[in-house]
N, C-alpha and C. Protein backbone atom coordinates (compact mmCIF):
# COMPACT_ATOMS: atom_id res chain seq x y z
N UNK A 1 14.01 7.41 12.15
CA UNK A 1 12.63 7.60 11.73
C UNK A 1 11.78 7.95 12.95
N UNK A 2 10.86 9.01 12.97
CA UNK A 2 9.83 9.46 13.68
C UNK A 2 8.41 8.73 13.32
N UNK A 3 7.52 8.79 14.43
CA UNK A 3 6.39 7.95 14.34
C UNK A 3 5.38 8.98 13.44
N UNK A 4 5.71 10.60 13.10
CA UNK A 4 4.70 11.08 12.17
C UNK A 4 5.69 11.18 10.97
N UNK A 5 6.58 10.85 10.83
CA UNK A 5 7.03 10.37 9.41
C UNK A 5 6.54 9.27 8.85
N UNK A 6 6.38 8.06 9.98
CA UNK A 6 5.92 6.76 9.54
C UNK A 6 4.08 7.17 9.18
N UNK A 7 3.22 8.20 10.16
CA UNK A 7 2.48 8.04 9.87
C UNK A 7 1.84 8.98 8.47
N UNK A 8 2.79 9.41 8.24
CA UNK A 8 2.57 10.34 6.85
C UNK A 8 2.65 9.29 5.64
N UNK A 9 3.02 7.95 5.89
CA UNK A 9 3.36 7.10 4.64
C UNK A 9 2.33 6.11 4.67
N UNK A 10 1.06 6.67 5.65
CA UNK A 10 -0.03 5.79 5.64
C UNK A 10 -0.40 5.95 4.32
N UNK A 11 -1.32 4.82 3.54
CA UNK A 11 -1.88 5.17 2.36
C UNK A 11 -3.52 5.16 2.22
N UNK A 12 -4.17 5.46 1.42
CA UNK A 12 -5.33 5.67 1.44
C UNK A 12 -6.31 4.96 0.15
N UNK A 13 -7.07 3.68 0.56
CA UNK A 13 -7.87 3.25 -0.37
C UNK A 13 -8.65 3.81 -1.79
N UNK A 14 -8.79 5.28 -1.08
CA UNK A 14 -9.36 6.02 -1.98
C UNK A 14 -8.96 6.28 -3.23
N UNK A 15 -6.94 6.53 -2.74
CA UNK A 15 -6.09 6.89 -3.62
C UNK A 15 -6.03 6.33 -4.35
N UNK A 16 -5.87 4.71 -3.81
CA UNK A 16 -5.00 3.16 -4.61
C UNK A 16 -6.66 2.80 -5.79
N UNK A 17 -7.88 3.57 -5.17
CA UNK A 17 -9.05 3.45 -6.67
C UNK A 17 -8.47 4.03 -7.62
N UNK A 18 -7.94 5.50 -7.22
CA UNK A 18 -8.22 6.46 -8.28
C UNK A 18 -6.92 5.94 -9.20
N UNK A 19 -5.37 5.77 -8.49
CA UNK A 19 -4.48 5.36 -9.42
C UNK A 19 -5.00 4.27 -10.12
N UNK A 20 -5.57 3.25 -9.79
CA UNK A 20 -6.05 1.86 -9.89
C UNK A 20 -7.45 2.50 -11.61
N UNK A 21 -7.78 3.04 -10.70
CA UNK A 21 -8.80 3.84 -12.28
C UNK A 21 -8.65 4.15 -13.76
N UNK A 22 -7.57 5.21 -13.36
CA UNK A 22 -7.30 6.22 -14.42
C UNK A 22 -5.65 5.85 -15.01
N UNK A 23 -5.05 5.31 -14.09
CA UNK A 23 -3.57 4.61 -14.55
C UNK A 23 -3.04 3.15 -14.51
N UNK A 24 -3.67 2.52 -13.88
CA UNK A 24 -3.70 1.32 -13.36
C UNK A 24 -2.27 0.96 -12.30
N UNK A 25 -2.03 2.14 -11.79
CA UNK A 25 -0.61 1.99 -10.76
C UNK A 25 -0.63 2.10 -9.72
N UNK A 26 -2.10 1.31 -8.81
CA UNK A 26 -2.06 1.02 -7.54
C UNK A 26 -0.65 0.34 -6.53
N UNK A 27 -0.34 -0.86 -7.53
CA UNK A 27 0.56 -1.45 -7.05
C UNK A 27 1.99 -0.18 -6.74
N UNK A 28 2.06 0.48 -7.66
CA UNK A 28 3.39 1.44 -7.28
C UNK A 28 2.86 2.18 -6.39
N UNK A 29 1.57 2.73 -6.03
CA UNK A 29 1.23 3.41 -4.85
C UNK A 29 1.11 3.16 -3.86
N UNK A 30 1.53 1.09 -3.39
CA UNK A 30 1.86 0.71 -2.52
C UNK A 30 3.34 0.18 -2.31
N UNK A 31 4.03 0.59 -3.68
CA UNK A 31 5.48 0.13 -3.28
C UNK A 31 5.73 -1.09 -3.65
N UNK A 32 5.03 -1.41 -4.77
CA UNK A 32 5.00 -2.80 -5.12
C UNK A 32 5.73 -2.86 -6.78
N UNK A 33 6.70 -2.37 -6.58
CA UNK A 33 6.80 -1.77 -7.89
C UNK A 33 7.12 -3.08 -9.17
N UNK A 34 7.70 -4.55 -8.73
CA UNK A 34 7.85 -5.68 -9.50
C UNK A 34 6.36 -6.04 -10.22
N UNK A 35 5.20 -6.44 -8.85
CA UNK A 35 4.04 -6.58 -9.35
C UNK A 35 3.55 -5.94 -10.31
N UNK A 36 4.05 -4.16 -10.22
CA UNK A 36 3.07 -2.83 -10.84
C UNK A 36 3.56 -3.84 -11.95
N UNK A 37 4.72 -3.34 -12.20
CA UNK A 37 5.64 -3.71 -13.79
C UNK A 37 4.89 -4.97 -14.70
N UNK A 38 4.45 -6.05 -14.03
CA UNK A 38 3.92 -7.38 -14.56
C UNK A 38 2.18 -7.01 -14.43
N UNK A 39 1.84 -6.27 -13.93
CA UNK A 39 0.51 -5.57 -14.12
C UNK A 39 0.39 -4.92 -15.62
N UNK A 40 1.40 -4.32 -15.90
CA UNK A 40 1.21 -3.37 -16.99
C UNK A 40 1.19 -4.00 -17.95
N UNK A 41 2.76 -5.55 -17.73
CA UNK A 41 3.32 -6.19 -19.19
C UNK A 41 1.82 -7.27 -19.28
N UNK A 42 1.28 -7.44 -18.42
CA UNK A 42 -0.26 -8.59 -18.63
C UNK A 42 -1.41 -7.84 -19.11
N UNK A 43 -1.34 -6.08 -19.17
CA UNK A 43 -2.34 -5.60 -19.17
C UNK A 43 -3.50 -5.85 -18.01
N UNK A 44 -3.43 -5.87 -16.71
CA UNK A 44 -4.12 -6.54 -15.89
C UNK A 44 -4.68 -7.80 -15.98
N UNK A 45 -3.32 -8.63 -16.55
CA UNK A 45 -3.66 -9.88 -16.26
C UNK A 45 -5.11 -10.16 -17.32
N UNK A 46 -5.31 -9.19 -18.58
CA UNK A 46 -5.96 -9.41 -19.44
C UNK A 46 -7.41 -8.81 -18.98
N UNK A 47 -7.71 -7.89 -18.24
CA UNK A 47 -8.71 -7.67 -17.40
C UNK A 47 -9.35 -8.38 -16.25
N UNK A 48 -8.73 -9.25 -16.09
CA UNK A 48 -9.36 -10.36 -15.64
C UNK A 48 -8.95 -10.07 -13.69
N UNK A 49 -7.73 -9.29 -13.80
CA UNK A 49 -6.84 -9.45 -12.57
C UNK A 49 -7.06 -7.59 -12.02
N UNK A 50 -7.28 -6.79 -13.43
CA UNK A 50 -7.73 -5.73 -12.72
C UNK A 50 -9.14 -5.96 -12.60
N UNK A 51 -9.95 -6.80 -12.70
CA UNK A 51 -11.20 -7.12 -12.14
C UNK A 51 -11.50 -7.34 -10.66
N UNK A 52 -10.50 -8.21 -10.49
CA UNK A 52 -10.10 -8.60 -9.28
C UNK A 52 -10.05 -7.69 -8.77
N UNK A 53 -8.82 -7.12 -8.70
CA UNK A 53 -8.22 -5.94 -7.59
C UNK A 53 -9.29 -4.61 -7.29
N UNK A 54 -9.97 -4.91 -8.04
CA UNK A 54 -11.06 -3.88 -7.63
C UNK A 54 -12.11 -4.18 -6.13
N UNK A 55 -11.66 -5.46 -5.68
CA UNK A 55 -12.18 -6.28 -4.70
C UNK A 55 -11.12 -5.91 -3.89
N UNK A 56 -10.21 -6.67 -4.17
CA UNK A 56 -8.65 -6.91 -3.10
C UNK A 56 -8.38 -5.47 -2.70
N UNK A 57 -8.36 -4.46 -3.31
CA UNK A 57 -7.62 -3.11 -3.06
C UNK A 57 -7.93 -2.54 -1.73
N UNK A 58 -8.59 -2.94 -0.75
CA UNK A 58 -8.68 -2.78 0.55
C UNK A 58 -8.15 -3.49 1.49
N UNK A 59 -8.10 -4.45 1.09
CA UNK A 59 -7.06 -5.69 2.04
C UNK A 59 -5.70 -5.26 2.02
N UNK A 60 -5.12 -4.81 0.55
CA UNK A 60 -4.14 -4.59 0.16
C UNK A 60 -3.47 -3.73 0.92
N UNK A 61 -4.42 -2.54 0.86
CA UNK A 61 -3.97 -0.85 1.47
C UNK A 61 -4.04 -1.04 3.37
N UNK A 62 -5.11 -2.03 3.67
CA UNK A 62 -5.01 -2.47 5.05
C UNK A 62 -3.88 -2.97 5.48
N UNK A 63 -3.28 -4.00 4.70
CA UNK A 63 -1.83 -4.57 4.92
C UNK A 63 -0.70 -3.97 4.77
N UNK A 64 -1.04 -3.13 3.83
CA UNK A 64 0.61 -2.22 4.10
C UNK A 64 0.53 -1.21 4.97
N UNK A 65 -0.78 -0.53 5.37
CA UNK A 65 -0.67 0.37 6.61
C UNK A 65 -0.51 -0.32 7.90
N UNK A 66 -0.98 -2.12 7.67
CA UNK A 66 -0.52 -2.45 8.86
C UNK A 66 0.48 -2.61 9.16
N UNK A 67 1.52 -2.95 8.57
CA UNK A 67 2.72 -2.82 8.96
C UNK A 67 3.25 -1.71 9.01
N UNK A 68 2.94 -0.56 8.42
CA UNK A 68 3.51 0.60 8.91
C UNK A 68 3.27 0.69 10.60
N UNK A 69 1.95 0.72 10.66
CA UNK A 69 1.42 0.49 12.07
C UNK A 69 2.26 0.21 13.63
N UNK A 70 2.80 -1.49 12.53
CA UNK A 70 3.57 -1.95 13.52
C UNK A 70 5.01 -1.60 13.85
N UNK A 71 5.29 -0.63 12.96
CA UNK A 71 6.31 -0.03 13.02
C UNK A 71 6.54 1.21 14.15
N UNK A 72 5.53 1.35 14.05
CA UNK A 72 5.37 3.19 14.96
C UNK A 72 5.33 2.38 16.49
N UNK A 73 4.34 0.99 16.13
CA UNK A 73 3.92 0.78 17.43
C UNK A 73 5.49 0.16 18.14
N UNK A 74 6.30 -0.30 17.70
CA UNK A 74 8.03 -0.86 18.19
C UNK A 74 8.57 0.28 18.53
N UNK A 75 7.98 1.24 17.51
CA UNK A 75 8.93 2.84 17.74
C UNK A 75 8.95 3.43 19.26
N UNK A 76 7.11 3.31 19.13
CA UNK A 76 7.02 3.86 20.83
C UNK A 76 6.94 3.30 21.88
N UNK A 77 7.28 1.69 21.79
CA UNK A 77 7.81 0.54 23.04
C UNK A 77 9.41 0.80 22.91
N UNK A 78 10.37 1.22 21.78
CA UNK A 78 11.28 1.71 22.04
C UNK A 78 11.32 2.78 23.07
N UNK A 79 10.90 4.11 22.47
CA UNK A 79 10.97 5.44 22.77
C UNK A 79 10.76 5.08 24.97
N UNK A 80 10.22 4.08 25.03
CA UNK A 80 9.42 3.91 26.71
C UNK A 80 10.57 3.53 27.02
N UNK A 81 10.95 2.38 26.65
CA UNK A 81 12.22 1.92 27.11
C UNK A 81 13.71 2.43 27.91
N UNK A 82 13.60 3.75 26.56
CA UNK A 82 14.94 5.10 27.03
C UNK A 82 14.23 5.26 28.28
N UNK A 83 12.98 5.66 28.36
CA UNK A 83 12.50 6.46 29.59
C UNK A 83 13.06 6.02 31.21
């Protein structure tokens, strides 16, 4: 893996609204695909939980880019290392 492969799999809040909007499949747009599934079978948790996530969905998308993050960032304390 390359560090602009990793950074091409950043995701974007904007996105995780609009799936979150019009489909309710934020969670699969972060790779969450067990949660998505129990999202759908609750109907958002009865509205109650896609209420919620209309709050959370930035923390969310922060946390999984952070660990992408920290991924690139090992990549290129590797990459120094060879040097």
């Amino acid at each position: 893996m390359n560090k602009y492969y990793l950074m091409s799999k950043m995701k974007s809040s904007g996105i995780a609204y609009l799936c979150w909007f019009f489909l309710g499949c934020h969670y699969a747009y972060l790779g969450r695909w067990g949660t998505q599934i129990l999202f759908w079978i609750t109907a958002g948790g009865l509205g109650i939980w896609a209420f919620l996530d209309l709050f959370l969905i930035p923390g969310k998308v922060n946390r999984y880019n952070r660990r992408i993050a920290d991924q690139i960032e090992e990549l290129e304390l590797l990459e120094e290392r060879k040097k």
